[in-house]
N, C-alpha and C. Protein backbone atom coordinates (compact mmCIF):
# COMPACT_ATOMS: atom_id res chain seq x y z
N UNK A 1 9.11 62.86 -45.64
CA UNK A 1 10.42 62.73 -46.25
C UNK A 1 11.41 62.12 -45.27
N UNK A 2 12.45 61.48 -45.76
CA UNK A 2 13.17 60.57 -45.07
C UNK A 2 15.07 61.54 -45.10
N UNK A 3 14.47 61.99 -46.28
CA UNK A 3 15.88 62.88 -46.26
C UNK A 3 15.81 64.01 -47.20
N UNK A 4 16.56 65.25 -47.44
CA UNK A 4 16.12 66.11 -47.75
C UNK A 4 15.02 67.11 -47.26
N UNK A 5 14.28 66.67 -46.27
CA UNK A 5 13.55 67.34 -45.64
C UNK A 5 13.25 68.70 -45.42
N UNK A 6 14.53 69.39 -44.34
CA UNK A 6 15.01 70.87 -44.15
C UNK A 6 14.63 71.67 -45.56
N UNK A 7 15.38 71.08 -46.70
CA UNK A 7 15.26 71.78 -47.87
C UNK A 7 13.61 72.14 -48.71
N UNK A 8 13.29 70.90 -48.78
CA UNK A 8 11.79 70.59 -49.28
C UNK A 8 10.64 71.81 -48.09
N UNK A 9 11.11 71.72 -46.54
CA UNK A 9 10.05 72.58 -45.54
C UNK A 9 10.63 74.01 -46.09
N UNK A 10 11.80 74.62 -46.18
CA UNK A 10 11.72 75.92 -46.39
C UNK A 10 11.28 76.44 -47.97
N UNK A 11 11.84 75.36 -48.63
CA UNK A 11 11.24 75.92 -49.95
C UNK A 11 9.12 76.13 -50.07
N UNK A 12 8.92 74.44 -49.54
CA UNK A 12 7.31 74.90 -50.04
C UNK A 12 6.85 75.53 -49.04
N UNK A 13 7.66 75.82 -48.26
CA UNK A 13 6.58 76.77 -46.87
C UNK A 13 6.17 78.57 -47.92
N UNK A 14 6.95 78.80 -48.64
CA UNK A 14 7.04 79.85 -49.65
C UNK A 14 5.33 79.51 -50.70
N UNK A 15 4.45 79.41 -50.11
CA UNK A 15 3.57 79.33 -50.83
C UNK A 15 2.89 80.26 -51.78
N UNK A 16 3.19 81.33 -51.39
CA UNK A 16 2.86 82.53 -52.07
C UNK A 16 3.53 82.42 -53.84
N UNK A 17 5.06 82.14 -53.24
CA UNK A 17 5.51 81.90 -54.57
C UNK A 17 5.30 80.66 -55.65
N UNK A 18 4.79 79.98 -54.57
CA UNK A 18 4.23 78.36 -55.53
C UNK A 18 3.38 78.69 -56.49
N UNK A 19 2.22 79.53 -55.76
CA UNK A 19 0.81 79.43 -56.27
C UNK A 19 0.97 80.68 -57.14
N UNK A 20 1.90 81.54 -56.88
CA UNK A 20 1.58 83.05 -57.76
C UNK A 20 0.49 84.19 -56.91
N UNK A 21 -0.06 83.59 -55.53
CA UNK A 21 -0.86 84.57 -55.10
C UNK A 21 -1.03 83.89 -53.47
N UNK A 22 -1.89 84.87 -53.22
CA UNK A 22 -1.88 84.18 -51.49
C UNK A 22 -2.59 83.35 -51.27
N UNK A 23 -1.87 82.09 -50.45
CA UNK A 23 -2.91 80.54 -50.15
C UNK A 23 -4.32 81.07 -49.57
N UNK A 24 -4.97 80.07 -49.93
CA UNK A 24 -6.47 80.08 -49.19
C UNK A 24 -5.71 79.53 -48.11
N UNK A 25 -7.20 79.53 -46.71
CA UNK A 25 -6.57 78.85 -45.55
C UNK A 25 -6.42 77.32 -45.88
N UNK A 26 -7.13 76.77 -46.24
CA UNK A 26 -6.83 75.14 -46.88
C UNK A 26 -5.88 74.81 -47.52
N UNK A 27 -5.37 75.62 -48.31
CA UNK A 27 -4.22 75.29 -49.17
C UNK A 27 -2.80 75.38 -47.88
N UNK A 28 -2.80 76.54 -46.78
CA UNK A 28 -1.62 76.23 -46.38
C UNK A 28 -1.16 75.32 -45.45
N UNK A 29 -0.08 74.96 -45.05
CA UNK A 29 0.61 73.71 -44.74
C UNK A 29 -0.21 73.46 -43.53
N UNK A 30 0.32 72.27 -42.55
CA UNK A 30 -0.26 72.03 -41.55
C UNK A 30 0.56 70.82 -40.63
N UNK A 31 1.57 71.48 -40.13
CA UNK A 31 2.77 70.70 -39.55
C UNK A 31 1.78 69.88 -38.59
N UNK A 32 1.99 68.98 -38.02
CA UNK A 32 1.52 68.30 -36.43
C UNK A 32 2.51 67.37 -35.81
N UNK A 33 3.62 67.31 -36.78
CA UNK A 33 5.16 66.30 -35.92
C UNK A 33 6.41 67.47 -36.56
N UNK A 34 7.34 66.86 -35.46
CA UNK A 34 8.48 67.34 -35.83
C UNK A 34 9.08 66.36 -37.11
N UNK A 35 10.12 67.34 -37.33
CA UNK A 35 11.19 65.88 -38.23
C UNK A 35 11.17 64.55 -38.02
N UNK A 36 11.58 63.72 -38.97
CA UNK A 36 12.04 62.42 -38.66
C UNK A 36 10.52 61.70 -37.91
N UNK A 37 9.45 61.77 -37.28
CA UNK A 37 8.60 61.04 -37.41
C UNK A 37 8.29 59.52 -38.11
N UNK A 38 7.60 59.05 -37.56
CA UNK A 38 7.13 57.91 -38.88
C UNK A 38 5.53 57.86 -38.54
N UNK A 39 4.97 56.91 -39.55
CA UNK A 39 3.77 56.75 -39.62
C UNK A 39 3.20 55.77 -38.29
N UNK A 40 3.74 55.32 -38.16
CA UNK A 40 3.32 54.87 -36.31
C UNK A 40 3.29 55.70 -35.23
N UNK A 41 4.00 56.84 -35.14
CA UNK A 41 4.14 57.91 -34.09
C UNK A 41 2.88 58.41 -34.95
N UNK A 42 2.69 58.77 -35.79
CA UNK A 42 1.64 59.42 -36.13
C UNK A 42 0.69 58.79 -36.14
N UNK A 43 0.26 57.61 -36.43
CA UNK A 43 -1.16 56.48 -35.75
C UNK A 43 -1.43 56.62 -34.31
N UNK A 44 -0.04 56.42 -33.51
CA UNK A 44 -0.59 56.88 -32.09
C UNK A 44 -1.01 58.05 -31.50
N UNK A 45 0.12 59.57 -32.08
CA UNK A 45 -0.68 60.18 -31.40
C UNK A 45 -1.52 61.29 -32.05
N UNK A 46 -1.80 60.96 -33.52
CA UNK A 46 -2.75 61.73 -33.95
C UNK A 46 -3.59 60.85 -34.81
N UNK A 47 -4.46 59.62 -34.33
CA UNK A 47 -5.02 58.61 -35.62
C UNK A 47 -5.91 59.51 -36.38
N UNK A 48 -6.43 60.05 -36.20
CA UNK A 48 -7.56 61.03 -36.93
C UNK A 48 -6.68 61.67 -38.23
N UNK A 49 -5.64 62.07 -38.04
CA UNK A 49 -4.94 62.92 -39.24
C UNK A 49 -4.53 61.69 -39.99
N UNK A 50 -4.00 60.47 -39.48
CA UNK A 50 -3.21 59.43 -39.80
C UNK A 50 -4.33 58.80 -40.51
N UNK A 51 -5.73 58.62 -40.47
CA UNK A 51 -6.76 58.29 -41.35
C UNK A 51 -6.92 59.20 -42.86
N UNK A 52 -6.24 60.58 -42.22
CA UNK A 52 -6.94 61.32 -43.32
C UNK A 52 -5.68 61.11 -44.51
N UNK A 53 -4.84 61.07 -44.35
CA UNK A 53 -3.65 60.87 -44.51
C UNK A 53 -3.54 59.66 -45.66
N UNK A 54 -3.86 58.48 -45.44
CA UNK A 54 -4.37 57.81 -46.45
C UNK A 54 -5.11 57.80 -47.15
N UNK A 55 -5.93 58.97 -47.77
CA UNK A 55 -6.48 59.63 -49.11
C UNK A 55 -5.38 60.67 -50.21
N UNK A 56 -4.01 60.87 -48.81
CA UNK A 56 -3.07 62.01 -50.04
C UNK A 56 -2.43 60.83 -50.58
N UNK A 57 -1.63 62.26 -51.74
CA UNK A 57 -0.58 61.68 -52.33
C UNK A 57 0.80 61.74 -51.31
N UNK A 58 1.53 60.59 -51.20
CA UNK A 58 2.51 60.47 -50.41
C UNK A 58 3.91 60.42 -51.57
N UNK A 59 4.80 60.76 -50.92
CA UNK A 59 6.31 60.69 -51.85
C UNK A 59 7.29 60.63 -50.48
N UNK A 60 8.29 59.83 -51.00
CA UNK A 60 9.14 60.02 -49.94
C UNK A 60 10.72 59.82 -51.14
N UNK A 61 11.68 60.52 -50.28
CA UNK A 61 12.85 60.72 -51.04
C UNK A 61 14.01 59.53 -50.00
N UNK A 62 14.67 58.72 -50.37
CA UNK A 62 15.82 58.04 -50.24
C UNK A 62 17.26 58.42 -50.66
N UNK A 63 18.16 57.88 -49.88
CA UNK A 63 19.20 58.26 -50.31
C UNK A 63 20.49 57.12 -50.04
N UNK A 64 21.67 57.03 -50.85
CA UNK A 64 22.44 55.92 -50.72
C UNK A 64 22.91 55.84 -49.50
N UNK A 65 22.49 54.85 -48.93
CA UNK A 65 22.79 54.41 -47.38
C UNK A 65 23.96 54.98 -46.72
N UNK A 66 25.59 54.60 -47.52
CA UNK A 66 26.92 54.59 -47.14
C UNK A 66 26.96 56.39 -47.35
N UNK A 67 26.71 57.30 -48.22
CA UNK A 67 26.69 58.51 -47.99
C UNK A 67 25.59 59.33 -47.13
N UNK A 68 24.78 58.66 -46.83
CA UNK A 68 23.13 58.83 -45.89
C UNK A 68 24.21 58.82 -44.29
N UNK A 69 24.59 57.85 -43.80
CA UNK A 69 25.39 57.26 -42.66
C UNK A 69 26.29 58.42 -42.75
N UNK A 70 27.06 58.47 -43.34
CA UNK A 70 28.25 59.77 -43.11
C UNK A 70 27.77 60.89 -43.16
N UNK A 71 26.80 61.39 -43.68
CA UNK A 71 25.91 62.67 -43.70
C UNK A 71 25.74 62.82 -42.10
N UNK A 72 25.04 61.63 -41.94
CA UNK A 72 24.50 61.24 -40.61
C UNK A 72 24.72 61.81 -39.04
N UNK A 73 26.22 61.05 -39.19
CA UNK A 73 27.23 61.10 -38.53
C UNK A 73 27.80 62.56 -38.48
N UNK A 74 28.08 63.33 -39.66
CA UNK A 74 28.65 64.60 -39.15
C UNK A 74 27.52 65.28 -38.83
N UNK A 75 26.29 65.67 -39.09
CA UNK A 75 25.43 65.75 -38.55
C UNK A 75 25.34 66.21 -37.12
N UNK A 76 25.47 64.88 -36.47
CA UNK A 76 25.25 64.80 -34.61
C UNK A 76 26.48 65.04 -34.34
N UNK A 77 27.56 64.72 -34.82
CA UNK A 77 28.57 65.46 -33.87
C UNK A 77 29.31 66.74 -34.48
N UNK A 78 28.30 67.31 -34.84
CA UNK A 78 28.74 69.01 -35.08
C UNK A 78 28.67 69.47 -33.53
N UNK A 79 29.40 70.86 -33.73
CA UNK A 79 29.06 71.05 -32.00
C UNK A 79 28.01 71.77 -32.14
N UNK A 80 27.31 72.47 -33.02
CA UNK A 80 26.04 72.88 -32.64
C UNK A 80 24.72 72.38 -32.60
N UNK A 81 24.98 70.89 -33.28
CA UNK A 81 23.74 69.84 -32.98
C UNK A 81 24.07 69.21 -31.54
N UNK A 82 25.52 68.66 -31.53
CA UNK A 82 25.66 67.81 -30.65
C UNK A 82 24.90 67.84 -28.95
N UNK A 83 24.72 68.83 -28.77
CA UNK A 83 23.78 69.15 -27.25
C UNK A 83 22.57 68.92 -27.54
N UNK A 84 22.26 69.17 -28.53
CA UNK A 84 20.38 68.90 -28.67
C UNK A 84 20.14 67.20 -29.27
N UNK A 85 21.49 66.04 -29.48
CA UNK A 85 20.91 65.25 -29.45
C UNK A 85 20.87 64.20 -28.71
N UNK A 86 19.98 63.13 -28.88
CA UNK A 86 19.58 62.27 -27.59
C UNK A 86 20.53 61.17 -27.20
N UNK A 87 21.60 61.11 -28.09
CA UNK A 87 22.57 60.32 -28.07
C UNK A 87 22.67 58.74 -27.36
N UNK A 88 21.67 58.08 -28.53
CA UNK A 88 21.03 56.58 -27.65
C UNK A 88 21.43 55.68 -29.11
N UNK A 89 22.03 54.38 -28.34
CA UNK A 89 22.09 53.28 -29.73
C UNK A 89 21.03 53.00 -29.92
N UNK A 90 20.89 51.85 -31.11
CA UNK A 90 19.81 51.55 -31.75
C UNK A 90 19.11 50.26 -30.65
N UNK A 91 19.24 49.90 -29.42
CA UNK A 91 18.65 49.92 -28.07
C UNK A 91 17.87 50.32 -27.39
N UNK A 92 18.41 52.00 -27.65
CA UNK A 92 17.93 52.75 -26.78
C UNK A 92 18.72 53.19 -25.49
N UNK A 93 19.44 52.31 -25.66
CA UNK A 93 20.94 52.98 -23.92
C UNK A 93 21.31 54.28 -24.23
N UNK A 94 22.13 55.21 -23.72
CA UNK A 94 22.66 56.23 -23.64
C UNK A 94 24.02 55.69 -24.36
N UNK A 95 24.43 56.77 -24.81
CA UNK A 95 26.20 56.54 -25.40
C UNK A 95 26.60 58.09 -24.74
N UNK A 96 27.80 58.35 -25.07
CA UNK A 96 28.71 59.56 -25.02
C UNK A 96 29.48 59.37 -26.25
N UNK A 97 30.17 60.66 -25.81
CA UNK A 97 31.44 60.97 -26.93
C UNK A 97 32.61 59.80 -27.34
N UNK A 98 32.58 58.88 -26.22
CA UNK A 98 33.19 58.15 -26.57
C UNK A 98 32.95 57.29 -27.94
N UNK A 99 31.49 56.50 -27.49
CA UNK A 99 31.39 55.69 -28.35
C UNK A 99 30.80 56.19 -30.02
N UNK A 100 31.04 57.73 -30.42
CA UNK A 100 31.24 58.08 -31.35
C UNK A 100 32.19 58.36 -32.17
N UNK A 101 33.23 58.27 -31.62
CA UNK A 101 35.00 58.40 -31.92
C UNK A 101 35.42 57.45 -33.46
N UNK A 102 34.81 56.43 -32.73
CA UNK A 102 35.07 55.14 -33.75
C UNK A 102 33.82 54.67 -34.80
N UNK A 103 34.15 55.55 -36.31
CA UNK A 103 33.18 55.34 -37.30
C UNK A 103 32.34 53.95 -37.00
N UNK A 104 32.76 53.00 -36.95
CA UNK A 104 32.36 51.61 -37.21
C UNK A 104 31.61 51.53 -36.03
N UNK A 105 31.70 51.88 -35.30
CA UNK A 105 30.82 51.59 -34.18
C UNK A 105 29.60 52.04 -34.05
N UNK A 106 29.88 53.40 -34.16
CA UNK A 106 28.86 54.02 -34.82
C UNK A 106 27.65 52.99 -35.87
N UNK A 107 28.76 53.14 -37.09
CA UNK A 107 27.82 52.57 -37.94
C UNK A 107 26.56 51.27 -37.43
N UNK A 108 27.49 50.37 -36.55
CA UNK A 108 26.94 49.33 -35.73
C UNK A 108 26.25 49.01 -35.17
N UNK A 109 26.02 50.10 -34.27
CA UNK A 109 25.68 50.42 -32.79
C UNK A 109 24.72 51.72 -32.66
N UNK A 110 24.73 52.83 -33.37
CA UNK A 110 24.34 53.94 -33.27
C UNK A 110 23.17 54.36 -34.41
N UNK A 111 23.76 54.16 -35.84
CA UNK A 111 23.33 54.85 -37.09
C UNK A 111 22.25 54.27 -36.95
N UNK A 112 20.47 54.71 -37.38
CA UNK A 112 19.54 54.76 -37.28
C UNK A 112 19.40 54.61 -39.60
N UNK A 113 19.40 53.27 -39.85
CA UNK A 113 18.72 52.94 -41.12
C UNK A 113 17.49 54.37 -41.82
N UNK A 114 17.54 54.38 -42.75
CA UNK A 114 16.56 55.18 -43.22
C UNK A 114 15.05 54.30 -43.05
N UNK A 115 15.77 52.83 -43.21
CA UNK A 115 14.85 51.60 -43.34
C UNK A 115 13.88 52.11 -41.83
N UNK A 116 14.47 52.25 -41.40
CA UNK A 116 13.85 52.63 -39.64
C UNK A 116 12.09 52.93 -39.34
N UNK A 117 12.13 54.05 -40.90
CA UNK A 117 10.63 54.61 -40.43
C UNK A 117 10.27 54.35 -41.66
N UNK A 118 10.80 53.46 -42.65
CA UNK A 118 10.08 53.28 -43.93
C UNK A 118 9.58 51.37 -44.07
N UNK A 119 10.63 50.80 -44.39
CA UNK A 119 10.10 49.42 -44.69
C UNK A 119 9.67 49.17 -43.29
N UNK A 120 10.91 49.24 -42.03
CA UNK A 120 10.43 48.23 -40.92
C UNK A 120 9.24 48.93 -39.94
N UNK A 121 8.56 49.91 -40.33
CA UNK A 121 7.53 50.74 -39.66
C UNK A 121 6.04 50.01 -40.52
N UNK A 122 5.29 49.06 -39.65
CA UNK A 122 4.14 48.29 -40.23
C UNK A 122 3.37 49.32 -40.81
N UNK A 123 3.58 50.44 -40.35
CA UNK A 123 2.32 51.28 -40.74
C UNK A 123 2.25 52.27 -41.87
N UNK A 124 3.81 52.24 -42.11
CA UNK A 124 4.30 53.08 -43.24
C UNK A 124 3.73 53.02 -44.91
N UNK A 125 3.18 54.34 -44.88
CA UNK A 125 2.45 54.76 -46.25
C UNK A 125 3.55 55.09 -47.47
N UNK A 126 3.22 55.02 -48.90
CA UNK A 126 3.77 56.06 -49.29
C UNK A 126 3.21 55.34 -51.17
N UNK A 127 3.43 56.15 -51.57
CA UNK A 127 3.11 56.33 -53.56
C UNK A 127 4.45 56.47 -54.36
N UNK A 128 4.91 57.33 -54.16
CA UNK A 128 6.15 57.28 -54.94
C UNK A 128 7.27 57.40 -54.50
N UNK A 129 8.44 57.09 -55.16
CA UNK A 129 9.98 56.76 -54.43
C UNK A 129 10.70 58.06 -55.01
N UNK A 130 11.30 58.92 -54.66
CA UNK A 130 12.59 59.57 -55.75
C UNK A 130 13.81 59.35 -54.87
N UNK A 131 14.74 60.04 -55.29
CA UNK A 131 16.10 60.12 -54.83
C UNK A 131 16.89 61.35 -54.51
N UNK A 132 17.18 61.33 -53.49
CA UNK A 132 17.81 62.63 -53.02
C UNK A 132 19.28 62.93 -54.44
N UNK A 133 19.73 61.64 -54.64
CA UNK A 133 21.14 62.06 -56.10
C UNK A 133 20.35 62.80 -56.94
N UNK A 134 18.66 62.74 -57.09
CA UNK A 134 18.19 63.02 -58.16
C UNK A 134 16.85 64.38 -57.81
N UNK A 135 17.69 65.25 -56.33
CA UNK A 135 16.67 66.05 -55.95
C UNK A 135 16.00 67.31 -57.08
N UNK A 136 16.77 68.09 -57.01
CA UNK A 136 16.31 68.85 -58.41
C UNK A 136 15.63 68.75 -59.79
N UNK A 137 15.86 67.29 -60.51
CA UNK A 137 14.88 66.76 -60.99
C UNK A 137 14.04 66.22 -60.53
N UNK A 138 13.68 65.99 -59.25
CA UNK A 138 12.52 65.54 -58.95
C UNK A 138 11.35 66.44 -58.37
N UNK A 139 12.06 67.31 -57.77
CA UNK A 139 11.44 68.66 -57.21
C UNK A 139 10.91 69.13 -58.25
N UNK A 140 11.52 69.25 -59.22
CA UNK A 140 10.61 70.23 -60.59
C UNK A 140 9.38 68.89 -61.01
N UNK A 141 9.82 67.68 -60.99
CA UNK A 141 8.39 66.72 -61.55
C UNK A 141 7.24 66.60 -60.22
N UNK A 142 7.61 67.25 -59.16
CA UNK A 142 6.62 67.37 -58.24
C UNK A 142 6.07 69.24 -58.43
N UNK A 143 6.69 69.79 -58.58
CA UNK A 143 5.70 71.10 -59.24
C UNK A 143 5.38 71.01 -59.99
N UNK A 144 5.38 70.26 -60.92
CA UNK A 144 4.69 69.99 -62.25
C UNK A 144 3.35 69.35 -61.90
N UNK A 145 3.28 68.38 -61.15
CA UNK A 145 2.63 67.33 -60.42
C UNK A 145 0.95 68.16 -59.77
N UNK A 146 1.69 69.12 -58.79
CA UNK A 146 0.79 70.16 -58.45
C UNK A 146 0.58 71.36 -58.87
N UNK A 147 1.21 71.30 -60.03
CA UNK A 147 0.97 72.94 -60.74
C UNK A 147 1.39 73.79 -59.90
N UNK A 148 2.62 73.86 -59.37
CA UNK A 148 2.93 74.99 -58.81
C UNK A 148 3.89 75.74 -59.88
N UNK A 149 3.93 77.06 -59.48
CA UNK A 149 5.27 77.90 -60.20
C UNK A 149 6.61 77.29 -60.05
N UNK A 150 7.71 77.34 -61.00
CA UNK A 150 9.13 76.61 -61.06
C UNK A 150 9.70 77.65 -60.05
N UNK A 151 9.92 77.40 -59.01
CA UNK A 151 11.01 78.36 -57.97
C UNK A 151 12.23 77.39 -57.86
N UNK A 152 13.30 77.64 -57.22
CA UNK A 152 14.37 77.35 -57.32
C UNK A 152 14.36 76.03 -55.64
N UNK A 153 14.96 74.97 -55.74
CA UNK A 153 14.80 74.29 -54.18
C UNK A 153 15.68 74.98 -53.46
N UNK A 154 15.62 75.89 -52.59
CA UNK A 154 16.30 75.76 -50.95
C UNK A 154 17.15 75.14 -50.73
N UNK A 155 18.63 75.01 -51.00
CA UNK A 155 19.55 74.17 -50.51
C UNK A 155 20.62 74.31 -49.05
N UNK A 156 20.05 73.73 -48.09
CA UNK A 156 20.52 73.96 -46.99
C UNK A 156 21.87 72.72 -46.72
N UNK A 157 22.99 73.14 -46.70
CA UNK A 157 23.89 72.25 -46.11
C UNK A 157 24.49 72.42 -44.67
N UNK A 158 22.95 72.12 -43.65
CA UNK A 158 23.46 72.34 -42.48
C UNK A 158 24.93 70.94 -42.00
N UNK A 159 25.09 69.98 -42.67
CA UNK A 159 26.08 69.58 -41.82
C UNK A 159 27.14 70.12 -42.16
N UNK A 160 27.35 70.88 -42.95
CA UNK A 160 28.64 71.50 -42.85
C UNK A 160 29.11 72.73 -42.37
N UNK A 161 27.84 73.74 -42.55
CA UNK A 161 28.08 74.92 -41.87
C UNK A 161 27.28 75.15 -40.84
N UNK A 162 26.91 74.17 -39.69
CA UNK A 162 26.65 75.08 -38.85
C UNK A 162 28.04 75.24 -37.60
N UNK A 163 27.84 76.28 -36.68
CA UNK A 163 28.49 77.17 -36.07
C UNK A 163 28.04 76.53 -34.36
N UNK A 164 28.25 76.78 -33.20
CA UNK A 164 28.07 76.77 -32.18
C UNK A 164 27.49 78.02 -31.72
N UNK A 165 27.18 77.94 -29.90
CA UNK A 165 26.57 79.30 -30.10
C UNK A 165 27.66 80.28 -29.40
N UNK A 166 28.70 79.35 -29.46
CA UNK A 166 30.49 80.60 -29.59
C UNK A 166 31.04 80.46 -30.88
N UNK A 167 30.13 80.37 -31.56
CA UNK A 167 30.43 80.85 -33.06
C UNK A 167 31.87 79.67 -33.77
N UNK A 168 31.88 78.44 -33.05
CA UNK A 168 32.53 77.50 -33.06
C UNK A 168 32.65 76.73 -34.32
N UNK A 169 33.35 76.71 -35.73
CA UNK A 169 32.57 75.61 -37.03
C UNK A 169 33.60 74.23 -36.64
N UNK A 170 32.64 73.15 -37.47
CA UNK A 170 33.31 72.04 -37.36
C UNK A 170 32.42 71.22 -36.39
N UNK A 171 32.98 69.91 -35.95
CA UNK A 171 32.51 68.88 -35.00
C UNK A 171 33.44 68.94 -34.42
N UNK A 172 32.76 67.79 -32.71
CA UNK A 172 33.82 67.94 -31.51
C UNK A 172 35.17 66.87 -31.85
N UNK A 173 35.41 66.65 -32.71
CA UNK A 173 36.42 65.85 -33.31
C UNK A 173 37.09 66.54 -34.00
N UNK A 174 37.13 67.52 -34.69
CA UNK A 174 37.74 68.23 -35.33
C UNK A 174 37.78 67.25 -36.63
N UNK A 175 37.30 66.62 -37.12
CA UNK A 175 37.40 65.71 -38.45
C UNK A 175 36.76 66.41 -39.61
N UNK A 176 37.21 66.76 -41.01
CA UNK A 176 37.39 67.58 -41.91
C UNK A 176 35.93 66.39 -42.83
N UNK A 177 34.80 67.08 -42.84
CA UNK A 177 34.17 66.35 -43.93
C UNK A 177 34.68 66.04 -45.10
N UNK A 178 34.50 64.38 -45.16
CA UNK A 178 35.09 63.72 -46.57
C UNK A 178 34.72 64.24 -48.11
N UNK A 179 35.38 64.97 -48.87
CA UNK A 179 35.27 65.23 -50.27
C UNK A 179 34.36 64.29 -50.97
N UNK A 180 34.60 63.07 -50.36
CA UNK A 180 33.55 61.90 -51.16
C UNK A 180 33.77 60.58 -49.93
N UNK A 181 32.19 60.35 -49.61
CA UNK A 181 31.49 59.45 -48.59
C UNK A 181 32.99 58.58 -48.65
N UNK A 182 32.90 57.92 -49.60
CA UNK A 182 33.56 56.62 -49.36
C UNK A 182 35.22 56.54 -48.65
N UNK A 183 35.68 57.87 -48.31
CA UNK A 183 36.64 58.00 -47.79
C UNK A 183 36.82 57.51 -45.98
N UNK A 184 35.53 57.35 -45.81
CA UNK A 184 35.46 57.06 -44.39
C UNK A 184 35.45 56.00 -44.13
N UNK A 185 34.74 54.83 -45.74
CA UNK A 185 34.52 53.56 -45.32
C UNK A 185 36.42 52.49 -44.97
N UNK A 186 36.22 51.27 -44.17
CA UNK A 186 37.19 50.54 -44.53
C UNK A 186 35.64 49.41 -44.88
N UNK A 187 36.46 48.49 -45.30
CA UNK A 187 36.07 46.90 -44.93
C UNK A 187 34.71 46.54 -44.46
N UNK A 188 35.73 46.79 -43.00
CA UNK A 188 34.44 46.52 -42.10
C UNK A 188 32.98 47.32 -42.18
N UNK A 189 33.29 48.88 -42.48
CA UNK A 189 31.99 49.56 -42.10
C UNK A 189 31.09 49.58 -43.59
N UNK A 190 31.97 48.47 -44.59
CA UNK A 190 31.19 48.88 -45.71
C UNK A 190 30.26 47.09 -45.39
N UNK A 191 30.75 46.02 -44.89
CA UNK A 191 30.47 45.45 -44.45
C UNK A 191 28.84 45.68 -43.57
N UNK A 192 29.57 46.47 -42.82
CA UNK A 192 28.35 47.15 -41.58
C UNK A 192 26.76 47.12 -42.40
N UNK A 193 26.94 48.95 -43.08
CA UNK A 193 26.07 48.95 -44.17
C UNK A 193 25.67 48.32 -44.74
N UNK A 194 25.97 46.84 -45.40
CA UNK A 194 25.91 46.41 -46.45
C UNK A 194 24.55 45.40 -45.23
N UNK A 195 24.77 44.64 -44.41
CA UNK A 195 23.59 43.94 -43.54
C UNK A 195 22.54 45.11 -43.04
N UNK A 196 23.24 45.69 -42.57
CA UNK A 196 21.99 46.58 -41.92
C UNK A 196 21.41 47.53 -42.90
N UNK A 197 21.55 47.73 -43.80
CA UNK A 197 20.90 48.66 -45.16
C UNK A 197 20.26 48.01 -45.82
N UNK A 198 20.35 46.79 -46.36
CA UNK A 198 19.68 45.09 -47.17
C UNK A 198 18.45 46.40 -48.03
N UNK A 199 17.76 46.40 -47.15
CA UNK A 199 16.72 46.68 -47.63
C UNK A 199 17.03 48.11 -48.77
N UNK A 200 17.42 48.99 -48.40
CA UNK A 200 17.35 50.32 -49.66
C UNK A 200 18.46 49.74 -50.81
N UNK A 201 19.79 48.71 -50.11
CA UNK A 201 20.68 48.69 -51.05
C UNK A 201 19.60 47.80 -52.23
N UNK A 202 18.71 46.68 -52.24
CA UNK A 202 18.24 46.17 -52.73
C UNK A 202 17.41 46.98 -53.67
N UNK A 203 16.24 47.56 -53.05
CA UNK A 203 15.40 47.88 -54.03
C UNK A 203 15.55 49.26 -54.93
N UNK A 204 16.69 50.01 -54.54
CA UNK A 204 16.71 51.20 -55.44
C UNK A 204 18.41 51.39 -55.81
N UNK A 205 18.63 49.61 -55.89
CA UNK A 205 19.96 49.45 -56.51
C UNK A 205 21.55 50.38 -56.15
N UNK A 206 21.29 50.66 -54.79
CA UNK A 206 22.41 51.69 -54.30
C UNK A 206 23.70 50.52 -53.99
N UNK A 207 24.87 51.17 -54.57
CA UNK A 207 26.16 50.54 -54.25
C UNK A 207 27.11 51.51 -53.60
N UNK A 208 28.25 50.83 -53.09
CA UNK A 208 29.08 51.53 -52.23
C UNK A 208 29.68 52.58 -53.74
């Protein structure tokens, strides 16, 4: 998964309640990457799973770029993410706090495409597309899919509530998450998005 993730791992990790009884050992999960992965990190350092891997069914969920990016963004500079992340442009240099200040730059310079580990990753698998606007209906046509029991999805909104570990809420900016994405865009950063996104705005028809 490309987004939605958090939500999708705590809900089906609940297998008991999927199936109505307790997994066989085969049936239960079998992590071997963290988050955010792609199918090339996984060719290199596990090809054996990455073979087996192309016999499942794959799904991956998308989401509209310009609200994906601002998600994004408050995200890493919460203060209780902000220490655990690696804080590198799309280069690879180091940044600071500075060069997060200024949305657009960000967007520019920093924001990491969803495109990242899906189209521009040669190695990238997958079967079906859904949409994070369209998670809940899609979550129920994937238990349907595998016959699992209808449980409810897990909705985690860590960018908004998480806390520090002085019990701190908010980001190191003190900037009030936007009621609706597009409050952040001007011009330019819809501009931004609009080249460096090409690819999701195209094929699953997302507009500002």
């Amino acid at each position: 998964m490309k987004t939605g993730g958090t939500s999708f791992h705590m809900t089906i990790a609940r297998m008991k309640a999927l199936l109505g009884r307790e997994p066989l050992e085969e049936e239960k999960w079998n992590i071997v990457m963290g988050m955010h992965g792609s199918y090339t990190e996984l060719l290199n350092r596990f090809p054996e799973v990455y073979s087996k891997v192309k016999n499942y069914y794959k799904f991956c969920f998308t989401r509209n770029p310009f609200s994906h990016a601002v998600s994004l963004y408050f995200h890493v500079i919460n203060r209780h993410r902000w220490s655990k992340e690696m804080h590198k442009d799309i280069h690879k240099n180091r940044v600071d706090e500075e060069d997060y200040k200024n949305f657009n730059n960000y967007l520019e310079n920093i924001y990491v495409p969803q495109s990242t580990v899906t189209f521009q990753d040669p190695n990238f698998m997958n079967d079906e597309w859904f949409k994070f606007e369209e998670l809940d209906y899609s979550f129920n046509i994937l238990l349907d899919k595998f016959e699992y029991n209808k449980i409810e999805l897990m909705k985690t909104n860590s960018t908004k509530d998480y806390t520090d570990k002085n019990g701190r809420e908010g980001n190191i900016f003190d900037l009030e998450y936007p009621a609706d994405y597009r409050d952040m865009y001007d011009q330019q950063g819809i501009d931004i998005i609009t080249t460096r996104c090409k690819d999701e705005l195209d094929k699953f028809n997302y507009s500002f």
